[in-house]
C-alpha atoms as a PDB file:
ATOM      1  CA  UNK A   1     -42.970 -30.481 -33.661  1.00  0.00           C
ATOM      2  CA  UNK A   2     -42.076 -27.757 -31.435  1.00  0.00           C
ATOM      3  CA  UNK A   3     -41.968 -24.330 -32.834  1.00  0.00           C
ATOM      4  CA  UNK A   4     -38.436 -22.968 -32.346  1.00  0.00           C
ATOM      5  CA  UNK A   5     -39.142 -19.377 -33.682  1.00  0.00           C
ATOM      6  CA  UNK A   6     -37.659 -16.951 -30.995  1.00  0.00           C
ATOM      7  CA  UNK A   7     -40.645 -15.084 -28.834  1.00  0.00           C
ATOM      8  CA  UNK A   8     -41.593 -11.733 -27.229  1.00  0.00           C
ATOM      9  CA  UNK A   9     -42.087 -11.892 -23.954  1.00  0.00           C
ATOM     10  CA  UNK A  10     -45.957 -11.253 -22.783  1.00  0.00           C
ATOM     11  CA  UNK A  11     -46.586  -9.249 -19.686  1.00  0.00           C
ATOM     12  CA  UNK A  12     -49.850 -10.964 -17.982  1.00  0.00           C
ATOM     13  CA  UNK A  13     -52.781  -8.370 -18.072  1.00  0.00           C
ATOM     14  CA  UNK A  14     -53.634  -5.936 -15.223  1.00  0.00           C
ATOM     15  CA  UNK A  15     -51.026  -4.112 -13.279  1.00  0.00           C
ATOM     16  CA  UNK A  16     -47.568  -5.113 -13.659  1.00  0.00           C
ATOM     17  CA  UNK A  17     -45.229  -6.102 -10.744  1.00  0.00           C
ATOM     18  CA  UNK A  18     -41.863  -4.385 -10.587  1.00  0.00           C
ATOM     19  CA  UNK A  19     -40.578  -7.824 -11.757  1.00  0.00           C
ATOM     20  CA  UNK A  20     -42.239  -7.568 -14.785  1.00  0.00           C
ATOM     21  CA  UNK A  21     -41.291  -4.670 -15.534  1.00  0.00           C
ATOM     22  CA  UNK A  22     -39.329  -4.958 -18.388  1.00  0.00           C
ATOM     23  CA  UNK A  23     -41.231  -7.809 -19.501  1.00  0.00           C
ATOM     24  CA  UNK A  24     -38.985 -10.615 -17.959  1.00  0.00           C
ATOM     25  CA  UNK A  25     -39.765 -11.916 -14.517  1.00  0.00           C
ATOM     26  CA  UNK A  26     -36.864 -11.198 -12.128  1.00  0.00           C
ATOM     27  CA  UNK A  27     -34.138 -14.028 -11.387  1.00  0.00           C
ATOM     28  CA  UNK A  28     -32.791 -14.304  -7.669  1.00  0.00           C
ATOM     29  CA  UNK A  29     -29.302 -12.347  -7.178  1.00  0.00           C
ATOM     30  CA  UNK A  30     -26.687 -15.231  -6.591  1.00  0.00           C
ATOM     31  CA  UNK A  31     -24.998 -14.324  -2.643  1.00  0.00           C
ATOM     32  CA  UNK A  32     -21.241 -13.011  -3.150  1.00  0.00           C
ATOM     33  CA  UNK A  33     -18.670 -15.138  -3.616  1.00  0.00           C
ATOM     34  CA  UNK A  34     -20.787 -18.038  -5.311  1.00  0.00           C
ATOM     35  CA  UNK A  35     -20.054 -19.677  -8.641  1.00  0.00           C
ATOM     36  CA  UNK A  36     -22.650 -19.073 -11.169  1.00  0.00           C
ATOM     37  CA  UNK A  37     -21.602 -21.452 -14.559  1.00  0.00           C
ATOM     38  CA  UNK A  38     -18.318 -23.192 -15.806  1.00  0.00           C
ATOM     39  CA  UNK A  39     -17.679 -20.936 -18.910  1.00  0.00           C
ATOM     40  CA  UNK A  40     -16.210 -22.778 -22.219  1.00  0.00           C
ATOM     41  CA  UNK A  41     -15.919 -26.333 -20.650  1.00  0.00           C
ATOM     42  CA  UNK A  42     -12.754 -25.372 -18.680  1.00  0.00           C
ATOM     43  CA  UNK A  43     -14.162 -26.203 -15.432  1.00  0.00           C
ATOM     44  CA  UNK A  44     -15.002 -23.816 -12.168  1.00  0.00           C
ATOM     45  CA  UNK A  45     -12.248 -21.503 -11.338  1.00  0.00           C
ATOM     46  CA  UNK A  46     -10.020 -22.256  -8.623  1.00  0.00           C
ATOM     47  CA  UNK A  47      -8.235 -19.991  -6.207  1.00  0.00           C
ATOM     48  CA  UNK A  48      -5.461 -18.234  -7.422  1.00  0.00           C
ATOM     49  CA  UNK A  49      -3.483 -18.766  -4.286  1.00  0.00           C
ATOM     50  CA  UNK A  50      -3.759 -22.096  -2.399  1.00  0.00           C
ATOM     51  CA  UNK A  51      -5.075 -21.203   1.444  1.00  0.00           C
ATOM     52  CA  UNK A  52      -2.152 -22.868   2.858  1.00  0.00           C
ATOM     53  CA  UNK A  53       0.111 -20.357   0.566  1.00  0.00           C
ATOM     54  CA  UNK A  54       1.497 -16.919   2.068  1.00  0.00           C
ATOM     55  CA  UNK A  55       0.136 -14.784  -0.979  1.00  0.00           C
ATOM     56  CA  UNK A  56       3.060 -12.654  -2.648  1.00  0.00           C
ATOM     57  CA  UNK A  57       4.040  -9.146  -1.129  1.00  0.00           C
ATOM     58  CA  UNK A  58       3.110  -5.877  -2.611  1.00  0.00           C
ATOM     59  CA  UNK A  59       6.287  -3.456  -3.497  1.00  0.00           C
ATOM     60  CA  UNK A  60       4.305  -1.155  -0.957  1.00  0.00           C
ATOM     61  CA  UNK A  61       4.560  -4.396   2.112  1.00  0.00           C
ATOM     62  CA  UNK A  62       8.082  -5.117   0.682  1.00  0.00           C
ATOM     63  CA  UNK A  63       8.962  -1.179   1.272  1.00  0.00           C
ATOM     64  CA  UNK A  64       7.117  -1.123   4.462  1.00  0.00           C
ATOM     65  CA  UNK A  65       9.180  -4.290   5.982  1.00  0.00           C
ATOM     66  CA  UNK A  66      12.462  -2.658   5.141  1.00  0.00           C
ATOM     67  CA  UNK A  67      11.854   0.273   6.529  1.00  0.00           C
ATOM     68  CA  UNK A  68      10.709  -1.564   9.678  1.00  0.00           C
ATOM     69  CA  UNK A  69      13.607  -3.800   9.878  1.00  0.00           C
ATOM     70  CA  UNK A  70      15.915  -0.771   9.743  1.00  0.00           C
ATOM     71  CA  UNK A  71      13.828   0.847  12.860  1.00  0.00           C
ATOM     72  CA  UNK A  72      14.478  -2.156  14.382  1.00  0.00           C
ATOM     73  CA  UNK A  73      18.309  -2.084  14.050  1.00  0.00           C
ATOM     74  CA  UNK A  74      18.535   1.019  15.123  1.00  0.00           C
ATOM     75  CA  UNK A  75      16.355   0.653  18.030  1.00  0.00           C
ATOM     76  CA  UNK A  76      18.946  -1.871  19.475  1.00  0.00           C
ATOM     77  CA  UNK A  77      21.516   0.956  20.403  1.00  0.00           C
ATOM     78  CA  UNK A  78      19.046   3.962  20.437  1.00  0.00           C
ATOM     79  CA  UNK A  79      16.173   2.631  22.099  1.00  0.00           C
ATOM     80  CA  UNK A  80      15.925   5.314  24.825  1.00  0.00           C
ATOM     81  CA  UNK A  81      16.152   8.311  22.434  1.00  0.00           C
ATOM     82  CA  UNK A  82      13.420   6.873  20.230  1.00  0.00           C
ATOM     83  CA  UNK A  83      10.816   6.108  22.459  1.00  0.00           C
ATOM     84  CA  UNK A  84       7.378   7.469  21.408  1.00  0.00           C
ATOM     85  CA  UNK A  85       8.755   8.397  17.882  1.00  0.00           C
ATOM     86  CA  UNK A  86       6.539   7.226  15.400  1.00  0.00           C
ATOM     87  CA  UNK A  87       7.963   6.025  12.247  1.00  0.00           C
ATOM     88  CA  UNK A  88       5.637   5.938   8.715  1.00  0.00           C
ATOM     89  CA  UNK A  89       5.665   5.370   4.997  1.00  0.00           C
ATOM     90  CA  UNK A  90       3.799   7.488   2.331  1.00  0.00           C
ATOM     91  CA  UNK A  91       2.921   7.285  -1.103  1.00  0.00           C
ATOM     92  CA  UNK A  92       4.352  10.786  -1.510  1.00  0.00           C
ATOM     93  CA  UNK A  93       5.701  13.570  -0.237  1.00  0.00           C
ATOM     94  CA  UNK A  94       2.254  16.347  -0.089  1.00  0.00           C
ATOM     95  CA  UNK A  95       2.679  19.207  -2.313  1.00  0.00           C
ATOM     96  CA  UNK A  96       3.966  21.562  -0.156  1.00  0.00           C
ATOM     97  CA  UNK A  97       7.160  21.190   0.857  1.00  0.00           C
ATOM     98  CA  UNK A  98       9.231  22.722   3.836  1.00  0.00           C
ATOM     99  CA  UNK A  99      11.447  26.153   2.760  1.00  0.00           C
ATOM    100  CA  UNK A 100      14.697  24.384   2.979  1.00  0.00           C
ATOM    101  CA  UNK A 101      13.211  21.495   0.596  1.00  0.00           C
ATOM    102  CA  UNK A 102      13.191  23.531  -2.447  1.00  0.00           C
ATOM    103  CA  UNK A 103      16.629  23.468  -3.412  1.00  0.00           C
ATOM    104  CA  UNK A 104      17.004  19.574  -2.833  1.00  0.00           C
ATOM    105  CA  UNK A 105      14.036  18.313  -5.269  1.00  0.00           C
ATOM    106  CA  UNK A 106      11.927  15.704  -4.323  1.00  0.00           C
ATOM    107  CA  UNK A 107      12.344  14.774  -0.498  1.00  0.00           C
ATOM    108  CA  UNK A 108      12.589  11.031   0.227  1.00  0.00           C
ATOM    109  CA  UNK A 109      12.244  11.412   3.558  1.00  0.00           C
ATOM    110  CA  UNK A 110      11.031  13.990   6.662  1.00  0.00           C
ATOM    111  CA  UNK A 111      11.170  14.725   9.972  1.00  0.00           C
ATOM    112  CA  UNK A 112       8.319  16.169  12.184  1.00  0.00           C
ATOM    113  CA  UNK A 113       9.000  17.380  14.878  1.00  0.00           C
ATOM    114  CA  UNK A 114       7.177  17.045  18.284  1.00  0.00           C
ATOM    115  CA  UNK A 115       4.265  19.873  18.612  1.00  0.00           C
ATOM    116  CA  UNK A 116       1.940  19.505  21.810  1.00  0.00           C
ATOM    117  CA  UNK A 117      -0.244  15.955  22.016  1.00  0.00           C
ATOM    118  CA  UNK A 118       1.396  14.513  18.346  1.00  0.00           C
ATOM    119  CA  UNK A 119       4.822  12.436  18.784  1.00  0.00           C
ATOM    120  CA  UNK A 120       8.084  12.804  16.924  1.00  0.00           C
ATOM    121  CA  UNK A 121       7.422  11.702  13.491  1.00  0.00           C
ATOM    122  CA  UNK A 122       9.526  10.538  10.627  1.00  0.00           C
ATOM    123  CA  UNK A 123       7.695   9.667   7.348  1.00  0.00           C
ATOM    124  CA  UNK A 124       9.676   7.742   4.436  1.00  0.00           C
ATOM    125  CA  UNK A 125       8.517   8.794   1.108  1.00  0.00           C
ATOM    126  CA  UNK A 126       7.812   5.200  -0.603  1.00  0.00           C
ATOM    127  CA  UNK A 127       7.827   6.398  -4.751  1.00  0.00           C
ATOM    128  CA  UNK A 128      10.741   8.910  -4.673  1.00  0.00           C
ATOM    129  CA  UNK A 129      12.900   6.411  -3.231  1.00  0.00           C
ATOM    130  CA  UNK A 130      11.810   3.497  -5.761  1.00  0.00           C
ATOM    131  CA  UNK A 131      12.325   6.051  -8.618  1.00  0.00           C
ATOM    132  CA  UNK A 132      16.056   6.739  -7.593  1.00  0.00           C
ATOM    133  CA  UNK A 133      16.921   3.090  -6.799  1.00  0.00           C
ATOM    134  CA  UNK A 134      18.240   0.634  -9.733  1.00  0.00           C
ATOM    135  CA  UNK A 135      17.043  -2.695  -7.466  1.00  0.00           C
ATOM    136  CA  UNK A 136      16.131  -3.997  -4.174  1.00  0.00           C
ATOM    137  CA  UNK A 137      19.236  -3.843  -2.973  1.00  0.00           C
ATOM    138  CA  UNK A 138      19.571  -0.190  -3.916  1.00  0.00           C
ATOM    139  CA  UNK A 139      16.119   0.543  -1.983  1.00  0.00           C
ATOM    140  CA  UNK A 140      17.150  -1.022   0.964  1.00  0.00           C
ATOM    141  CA  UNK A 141      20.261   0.879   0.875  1.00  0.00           C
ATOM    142  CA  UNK A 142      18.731   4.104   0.141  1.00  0.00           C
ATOM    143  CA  UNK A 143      16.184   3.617   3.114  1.00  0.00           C
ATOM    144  CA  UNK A 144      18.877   3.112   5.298  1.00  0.00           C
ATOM    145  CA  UNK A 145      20.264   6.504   4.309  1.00  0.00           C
ATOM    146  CA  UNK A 146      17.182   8.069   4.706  1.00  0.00           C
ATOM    147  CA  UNK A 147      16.073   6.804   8.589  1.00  0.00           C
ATOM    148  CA  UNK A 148      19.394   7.045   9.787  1.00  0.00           C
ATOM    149  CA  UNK A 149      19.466  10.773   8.272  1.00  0.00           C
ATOM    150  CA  UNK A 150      16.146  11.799  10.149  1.00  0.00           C
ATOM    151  CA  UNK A 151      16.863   9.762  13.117  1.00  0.00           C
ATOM    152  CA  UNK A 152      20.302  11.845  13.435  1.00  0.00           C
ATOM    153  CA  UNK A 153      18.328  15.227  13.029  1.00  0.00           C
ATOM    154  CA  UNK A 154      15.857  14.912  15.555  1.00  0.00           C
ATOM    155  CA  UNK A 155      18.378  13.783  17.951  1.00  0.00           C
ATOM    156  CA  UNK A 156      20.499  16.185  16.846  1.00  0.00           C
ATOM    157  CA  UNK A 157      23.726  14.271  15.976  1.00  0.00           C
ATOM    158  CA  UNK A 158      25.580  13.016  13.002  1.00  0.00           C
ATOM    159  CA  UNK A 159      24.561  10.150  10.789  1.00  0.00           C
ATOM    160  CA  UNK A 160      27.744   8.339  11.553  1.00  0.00           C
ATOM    161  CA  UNK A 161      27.402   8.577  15.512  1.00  0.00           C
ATOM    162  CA  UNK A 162      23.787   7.052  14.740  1.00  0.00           C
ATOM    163  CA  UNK A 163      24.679   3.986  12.414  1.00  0.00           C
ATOM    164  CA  UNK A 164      28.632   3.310  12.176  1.00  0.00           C
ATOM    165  CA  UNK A 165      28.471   1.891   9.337  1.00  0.00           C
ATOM    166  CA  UNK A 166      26.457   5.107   7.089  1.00  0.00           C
ATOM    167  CA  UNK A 167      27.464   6.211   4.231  1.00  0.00           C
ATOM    168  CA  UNK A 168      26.554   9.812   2.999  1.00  0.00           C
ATOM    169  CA  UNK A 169      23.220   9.396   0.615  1.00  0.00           C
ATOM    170  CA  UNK A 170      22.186   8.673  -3.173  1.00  0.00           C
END
C-alpha cells in the first residue's frame, strides 16, 4: 500500500540550481493568454464579447462621439472659419484656471487661442459636464452649448449667429 503521508521536499546534494531553490523544481510559465485549468467543473471560460460583436462604448467614447458629431454640424456652415482648429476632450479642467474663470466655478469648456506653431484649440471638459447633466439627452444638449459657445468666441460672434437654433447654457 502506498504511503499517503504528505512529504518534504528533498533538495539533491551538492550545489543547488536556482530551480531548486526553494526546494521545488521550477514549472514552465504558461505564454499569455493561455488557459491553464477548468476551475469547479464549469468548463473553460469563454469570451465575454463574441468577436463578431461591436463591444459596448465607454461613457468617455460615448462623450467623445457627441462632441464629434456636433463639430461636424457645425463644420457644414463654418467650415472655412474652422480650418486648422483642433477640437479635444479632457478628463478635467487642470487646476489652474484662467482669471475670468473664477467667478463661474468649474469650466466645462475652453478656448485656446492660437500662439505661434500650436492651432486654435477648444477642449470640452468631459466630468463637469456629466456632473451637471440629469441624462444623455441632457449631455448632448449641454455639449452643444458648450462648442457652439467657444466656437462663437474665437470667431468672435454670437452663439446664435453660430448655431440658429442655441439656446443660452445650463
Amino acid at each position: 500500500m502506498p504511503d499517503r503521508r504528505r512529504r518534504t521536499p528533498q533538495a539533491p546534494e551538492g550545489d543547488l540550481p536556482a530551480a531548486y531553490s526553494s526546494g521545488w523544481p521550477s514549472l514552465p510559465v504558461p505564454p499569455a493568454g493561455v488557459r491553464r485549468r477548468d476551475r469547479r467543473g464549469r468548463g473553460l471560460r469563454g469570451p465575454l464579447i463574441p468577436p463578431h460583436l461591436p463591444a459596448a462604448r465607454t461613457r468617455a467614447e460615448r462623450f467623445d462621439e457627441l462632441v464629434l458629431a456636433t463639430v461636424e454640424r457645425l463644420e457644414r456652415s463654418w467650415a472655412k472659419q474652422l480650418v486648422g482648429t483642433e477640437f479635444a476632450v479632457e478628463d478635467v479642467p487642470p487646476s489652474d484656471p484662467a482669471p475670468w474663470e473664477h467667478s463661474r466655478g468649474v469650466p466645462m469648456g475652453r478656448y485656446f487661442p492660437a500662439d505661434g506653431p500650436l492651432a486654435h484649440r477648444i477642449v470640452v471638459y468631459r466630468r463637469p459636464v456629466e456632473e451637471r447633466a440629469v441624462d444623455r439627452e441632457e449631455i448632448a444638449e449641454i455639449v452643444r452649448t458648450v462648442v457652439v459657445e467657444q466656437v462663437a468666441h474665437m470667431l468672435g460672434r454670437s452663439p446664435e449667429e453660430i448655431d440658429p437654433g442655441f439656446v443660452e447654457g445650463p
